[in-house]
Each structure stands twice: as structure tokens, then as C-alpha cells.
N, C-alpha and C. Protein backbone atom coordinates (compact mmCIF):
# COMPACT_ATOMS: atom_id res chain seq x y z
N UNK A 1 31.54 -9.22 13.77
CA UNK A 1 30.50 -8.38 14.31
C UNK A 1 30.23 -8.82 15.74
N UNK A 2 30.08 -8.07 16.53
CA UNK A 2 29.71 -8.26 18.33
C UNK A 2 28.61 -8.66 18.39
N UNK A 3 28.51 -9.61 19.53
CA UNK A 3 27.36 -10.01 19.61
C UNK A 3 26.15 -9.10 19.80
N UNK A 4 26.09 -7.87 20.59
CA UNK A 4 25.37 -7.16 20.60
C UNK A 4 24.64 -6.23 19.50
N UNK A 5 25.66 -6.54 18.29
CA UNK A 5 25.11 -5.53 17.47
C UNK A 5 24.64 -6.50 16.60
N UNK A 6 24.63 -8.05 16.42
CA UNK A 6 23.81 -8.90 15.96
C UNK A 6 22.51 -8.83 16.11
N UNK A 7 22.41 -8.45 18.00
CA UNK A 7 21.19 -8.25 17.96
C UNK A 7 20.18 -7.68 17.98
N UNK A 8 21.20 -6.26 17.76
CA UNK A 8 19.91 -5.31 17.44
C UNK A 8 19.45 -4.87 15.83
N UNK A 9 20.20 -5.79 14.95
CA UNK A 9 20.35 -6.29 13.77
C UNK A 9 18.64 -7.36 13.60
N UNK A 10 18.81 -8.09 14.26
CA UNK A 10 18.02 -9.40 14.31
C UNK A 10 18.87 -10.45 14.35
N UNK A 11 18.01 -11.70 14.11
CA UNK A 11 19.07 -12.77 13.44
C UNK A 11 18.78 -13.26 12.08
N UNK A 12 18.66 -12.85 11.17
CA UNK A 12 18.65 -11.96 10.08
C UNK A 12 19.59 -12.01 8.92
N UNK A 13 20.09 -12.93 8.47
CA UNK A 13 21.68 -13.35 7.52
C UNK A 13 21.46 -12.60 6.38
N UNK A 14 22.14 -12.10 5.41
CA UNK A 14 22.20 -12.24 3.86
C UNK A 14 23.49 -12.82 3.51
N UNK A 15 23.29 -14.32 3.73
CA UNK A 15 23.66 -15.00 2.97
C UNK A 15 23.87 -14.70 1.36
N UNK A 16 22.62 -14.72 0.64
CA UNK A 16 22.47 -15.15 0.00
C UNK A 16 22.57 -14.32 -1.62
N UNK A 17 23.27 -14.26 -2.83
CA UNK A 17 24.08 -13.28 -3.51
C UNK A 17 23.34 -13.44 -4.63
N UNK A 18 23.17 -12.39 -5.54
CA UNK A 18 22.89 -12.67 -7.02
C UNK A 18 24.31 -11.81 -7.75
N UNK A 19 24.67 -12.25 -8.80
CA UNK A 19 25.26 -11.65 -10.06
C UNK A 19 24.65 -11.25 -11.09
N UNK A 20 25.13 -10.35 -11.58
CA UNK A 20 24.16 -9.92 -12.92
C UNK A 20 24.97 -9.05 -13.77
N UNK A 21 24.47 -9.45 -15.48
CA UNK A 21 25.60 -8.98 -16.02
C UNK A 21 24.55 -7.85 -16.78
N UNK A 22 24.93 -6.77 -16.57
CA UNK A 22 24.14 -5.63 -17.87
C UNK A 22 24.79 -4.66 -18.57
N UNK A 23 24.38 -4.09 -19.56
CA UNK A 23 24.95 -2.92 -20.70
C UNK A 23 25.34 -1.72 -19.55
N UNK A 24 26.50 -1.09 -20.02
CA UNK A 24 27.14 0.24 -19.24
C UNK A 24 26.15 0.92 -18.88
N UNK A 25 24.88 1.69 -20.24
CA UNK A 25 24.41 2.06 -19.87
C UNK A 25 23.06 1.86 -18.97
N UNK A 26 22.98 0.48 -18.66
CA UNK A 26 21.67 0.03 -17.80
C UNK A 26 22.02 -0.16 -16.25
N UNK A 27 23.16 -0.13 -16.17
CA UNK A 27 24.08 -0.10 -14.81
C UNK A 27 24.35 1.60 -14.58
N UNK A 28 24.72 2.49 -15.43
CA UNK A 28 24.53 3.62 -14.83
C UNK A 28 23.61 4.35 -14.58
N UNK A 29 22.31 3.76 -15.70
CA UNK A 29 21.39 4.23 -14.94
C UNK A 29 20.62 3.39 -13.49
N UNK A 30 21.04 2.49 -13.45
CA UNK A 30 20.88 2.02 -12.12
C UNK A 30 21.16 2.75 -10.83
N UNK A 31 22.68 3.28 -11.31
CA UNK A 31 23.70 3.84 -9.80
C UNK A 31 22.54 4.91 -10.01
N UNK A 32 22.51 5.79 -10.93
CA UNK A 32 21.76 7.18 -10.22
C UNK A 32 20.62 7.23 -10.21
N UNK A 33 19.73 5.97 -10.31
CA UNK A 33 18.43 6.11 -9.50
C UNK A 33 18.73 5.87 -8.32
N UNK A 34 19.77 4.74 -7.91
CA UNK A 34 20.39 4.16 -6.61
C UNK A 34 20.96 5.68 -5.68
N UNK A 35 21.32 6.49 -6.23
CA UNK A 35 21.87 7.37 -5.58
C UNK A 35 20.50 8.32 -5.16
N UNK A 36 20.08 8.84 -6.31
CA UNK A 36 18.97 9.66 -6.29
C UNK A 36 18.25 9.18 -5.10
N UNK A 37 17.78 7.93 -4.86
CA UNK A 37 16.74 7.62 -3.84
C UNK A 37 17.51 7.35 -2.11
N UNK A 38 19.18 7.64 -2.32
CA UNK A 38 19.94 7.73 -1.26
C UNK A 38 19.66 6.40 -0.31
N UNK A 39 20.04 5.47 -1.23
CA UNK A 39 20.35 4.01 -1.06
C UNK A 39 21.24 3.32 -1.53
N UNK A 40 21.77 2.40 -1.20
CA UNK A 40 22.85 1.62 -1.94
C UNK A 40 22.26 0.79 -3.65
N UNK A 41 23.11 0.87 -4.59
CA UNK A 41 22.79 -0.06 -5.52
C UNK A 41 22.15 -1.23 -4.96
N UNK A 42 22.91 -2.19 -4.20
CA UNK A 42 22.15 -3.22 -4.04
C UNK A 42 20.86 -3.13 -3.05
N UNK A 43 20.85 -1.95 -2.54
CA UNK A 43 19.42 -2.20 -1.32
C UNK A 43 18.33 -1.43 -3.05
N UNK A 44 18.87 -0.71 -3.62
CA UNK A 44 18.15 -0.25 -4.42
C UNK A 44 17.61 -1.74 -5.43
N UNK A 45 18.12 -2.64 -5.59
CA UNK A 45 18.21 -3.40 -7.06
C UNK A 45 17.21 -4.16 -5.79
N UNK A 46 17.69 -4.63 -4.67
CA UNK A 46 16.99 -5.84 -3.98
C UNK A 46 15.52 -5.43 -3.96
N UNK A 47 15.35 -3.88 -3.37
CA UNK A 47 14.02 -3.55 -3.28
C UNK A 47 12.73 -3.55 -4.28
N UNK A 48 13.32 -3.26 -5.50
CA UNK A 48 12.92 -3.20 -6.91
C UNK A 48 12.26 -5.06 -6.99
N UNK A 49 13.62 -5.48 -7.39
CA UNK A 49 13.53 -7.11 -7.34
C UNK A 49 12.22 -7.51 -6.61
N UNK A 50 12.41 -7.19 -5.35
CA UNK A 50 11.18 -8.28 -4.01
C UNK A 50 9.71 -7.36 -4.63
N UNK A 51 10.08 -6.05 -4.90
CA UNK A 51 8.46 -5.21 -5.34
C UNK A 51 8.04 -6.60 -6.72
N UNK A 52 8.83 -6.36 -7.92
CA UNK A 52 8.22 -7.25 -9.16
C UNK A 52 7.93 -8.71 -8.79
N UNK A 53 8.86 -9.35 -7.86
CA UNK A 53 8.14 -10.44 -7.60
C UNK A 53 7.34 -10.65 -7.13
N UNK A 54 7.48 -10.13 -5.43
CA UNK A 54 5.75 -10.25 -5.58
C UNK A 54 4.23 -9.77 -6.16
N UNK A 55 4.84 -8.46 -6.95
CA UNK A 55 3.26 -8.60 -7.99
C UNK A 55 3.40 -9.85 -8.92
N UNK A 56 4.69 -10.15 -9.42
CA UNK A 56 4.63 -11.16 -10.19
C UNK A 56 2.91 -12.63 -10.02
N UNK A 57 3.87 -12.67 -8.67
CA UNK A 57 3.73 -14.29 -7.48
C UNK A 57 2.10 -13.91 -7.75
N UNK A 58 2.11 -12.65 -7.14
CA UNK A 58 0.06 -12.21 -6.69
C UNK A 58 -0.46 -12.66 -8.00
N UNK A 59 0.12 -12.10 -9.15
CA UNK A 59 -0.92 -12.27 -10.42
C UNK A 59 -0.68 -13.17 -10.69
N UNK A 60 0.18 -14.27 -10.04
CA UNK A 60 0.15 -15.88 -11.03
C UNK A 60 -0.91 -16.53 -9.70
N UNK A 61 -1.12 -16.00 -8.38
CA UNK A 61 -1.81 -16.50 -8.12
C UNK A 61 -3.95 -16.03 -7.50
N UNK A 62 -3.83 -14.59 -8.21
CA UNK A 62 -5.01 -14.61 -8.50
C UNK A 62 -6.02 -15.33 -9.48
N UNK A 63 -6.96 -15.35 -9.34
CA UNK A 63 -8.28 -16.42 -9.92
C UNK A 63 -9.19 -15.24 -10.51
N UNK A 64 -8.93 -14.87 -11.81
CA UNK A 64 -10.25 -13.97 -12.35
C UNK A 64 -11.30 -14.82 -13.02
N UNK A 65 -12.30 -14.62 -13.00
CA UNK A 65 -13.60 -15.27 -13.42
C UNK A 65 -14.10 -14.40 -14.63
N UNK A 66 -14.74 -15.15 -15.74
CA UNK A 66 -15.91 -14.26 -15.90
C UNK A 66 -16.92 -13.94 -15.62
N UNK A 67 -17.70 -13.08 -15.98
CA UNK A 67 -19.42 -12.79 -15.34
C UNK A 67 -19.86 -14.33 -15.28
N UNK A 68 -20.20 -15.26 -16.38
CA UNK A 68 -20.67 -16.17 -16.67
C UNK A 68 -20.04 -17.24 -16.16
N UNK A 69 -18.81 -17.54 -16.00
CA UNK A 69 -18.17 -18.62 -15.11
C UNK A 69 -18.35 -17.77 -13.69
N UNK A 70 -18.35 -16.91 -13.07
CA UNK A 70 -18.41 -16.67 -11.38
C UNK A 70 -20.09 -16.57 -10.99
N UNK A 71 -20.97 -16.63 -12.11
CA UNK A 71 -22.47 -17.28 -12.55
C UNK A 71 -22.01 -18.31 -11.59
N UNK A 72 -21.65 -19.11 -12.80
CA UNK A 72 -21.94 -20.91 -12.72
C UNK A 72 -21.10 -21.31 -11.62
N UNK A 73 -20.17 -20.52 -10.60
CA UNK A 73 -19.34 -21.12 -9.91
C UNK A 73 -20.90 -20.94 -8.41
N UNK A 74 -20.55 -19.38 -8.30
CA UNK A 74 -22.06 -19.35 -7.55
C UNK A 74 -22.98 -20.30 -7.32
N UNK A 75 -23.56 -20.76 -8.32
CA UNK A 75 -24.47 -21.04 -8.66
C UNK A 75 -24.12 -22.67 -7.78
N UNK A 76 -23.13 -23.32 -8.35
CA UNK A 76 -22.75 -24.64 -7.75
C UNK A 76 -22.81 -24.46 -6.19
N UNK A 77 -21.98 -23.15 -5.32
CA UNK A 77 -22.09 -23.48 -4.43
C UNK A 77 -23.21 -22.93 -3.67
N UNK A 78 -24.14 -22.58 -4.30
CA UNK A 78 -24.95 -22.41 -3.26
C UNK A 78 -26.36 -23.22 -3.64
N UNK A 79 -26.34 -23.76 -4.79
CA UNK A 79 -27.27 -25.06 -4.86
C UNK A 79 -26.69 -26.22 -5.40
N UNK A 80 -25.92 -26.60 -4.51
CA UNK A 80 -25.21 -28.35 -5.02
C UNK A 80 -25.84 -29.16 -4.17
N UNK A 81 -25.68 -30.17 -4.95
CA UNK A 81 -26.75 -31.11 -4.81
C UNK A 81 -26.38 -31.86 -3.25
N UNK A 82 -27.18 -32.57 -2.79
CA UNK A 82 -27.35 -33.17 -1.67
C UNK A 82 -26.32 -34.32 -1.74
N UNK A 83 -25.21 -34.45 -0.62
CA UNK A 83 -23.89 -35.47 -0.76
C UNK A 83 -24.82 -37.26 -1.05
N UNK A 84 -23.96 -37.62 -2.61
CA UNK A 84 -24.68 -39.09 -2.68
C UNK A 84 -23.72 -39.87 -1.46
N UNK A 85 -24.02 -41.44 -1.74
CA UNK A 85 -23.60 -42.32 -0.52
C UNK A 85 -21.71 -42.18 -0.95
N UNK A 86 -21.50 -42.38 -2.34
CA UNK A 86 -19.84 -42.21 -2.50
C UNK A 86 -19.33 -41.11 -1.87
N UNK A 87 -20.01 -39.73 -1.67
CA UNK A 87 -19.32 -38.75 -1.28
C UNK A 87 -19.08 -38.98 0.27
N UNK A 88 -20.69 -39.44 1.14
CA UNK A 88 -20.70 -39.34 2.24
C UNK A 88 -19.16 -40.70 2.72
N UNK A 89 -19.32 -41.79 1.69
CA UNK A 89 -18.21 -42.65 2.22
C UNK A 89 -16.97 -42.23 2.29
N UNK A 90 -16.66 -41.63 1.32
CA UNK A 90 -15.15 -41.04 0.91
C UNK A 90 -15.02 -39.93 2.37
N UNK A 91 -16.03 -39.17 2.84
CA UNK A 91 -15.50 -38.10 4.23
C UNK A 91 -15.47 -38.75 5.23
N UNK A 92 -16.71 -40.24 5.49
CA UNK A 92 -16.04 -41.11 6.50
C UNK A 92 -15.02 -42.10 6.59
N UNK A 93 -14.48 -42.54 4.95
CA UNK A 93 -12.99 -42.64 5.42
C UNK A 93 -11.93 -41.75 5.64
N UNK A 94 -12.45 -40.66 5.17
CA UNK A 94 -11.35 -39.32 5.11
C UNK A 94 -10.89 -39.18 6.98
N UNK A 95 -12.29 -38.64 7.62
CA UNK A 95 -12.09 -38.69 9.31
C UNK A 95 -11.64 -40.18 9.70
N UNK A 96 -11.70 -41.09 9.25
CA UNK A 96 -10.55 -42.12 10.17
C UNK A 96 -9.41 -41.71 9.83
N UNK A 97 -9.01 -41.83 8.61
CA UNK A 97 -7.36 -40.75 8.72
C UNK A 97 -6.98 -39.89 9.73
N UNK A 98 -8.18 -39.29 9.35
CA UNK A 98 -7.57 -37.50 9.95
C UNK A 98 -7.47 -37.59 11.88
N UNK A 99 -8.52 -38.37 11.97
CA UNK A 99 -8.14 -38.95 13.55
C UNK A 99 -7.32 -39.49 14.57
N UNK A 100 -6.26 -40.38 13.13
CA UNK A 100 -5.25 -41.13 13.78
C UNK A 100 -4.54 -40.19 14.28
């Protein structure tokens, strides 16, 4: 490939390959959604792929509460108690670290 058309590409690799083995008929229906949406199988399979993972990723990393625990979470931070002397020591050794 020319250098020029690298870069109107980006710099941008796909390296990187999956294999996959499936039933005749889960591969043909693959090609003609792949066709139908006038994309390649693999831009079709990749696109699919990156959509489920990241809802996957989002819902392993959302935090739902209940009424009663997002209560008591509330509740901590907006009346917790006044820092004792362990807490206040532990942030002034924390800032000599963080200073070096």
C-alpha cells in the first residue's frame, strides 16, 4: 500500500484476526444480513461484536442501587462524620507521597 493512501486511511492497523466456527445455517444467515445491510461479512460480524461488547462492558460496569441502599449511601455522604485524628493522619501521610 502507498504511502499516501496509508494516510488517508489513518495509521490505523487490523492486525488483529478472530476465527470462528458455526452451523451452515448460522453462517448463511450471517452472509445475508451481511449483504442485506451492504457490508462485508466481516465489517458486518466486527460491528455487531464491538455493539454487544460494549453494552456488555457498560452493564458490568454500572452501579444500580436500591431505594434503601442509595438512602443510606446519600445519607453517608452528606452527613459523615467529622475526619477522626487516624483519618486526618493517613491524608497527611498520603500528601507526602503524592508530593514527591
Amino acid at each position: 500500500m502507498s504511502a499516501a493512501k496509508k494516510k488517508k486511511l489513518g495509521n490505523t492497523t487490523k492486525d488483529g484476526m478472530f476465527t470462528i466456527r458455526t452451523a451452515p445455517q448460522d453462517k448463511e444467515l450471517i452472509e445475508k444480513a451481511a449483504e442485506h445491510a451492504g457490508v462485508s461479512i466481516s465489517s458486518f460480524m466486527l460491528q455487531y461484536a464491538l455493539r454487544a461488547a460494549r453494552r456488555e462492558l457498560a452493564e458490568i460496569e454500572k452501579t444500580t442501587l436500591s431505594e434503601r441502599d442509595a438512602r443510606a449511601f446519600f445519607e453517608s455522604m452528606t452527613n459523615s462524620p467529622a475526619p477522626n485524628a487516624a483519618l486526618k493522619k493517613a491524608f497527611k501521610d498520603y500528601s507526602k507521597q503524592v508530593r514527591k
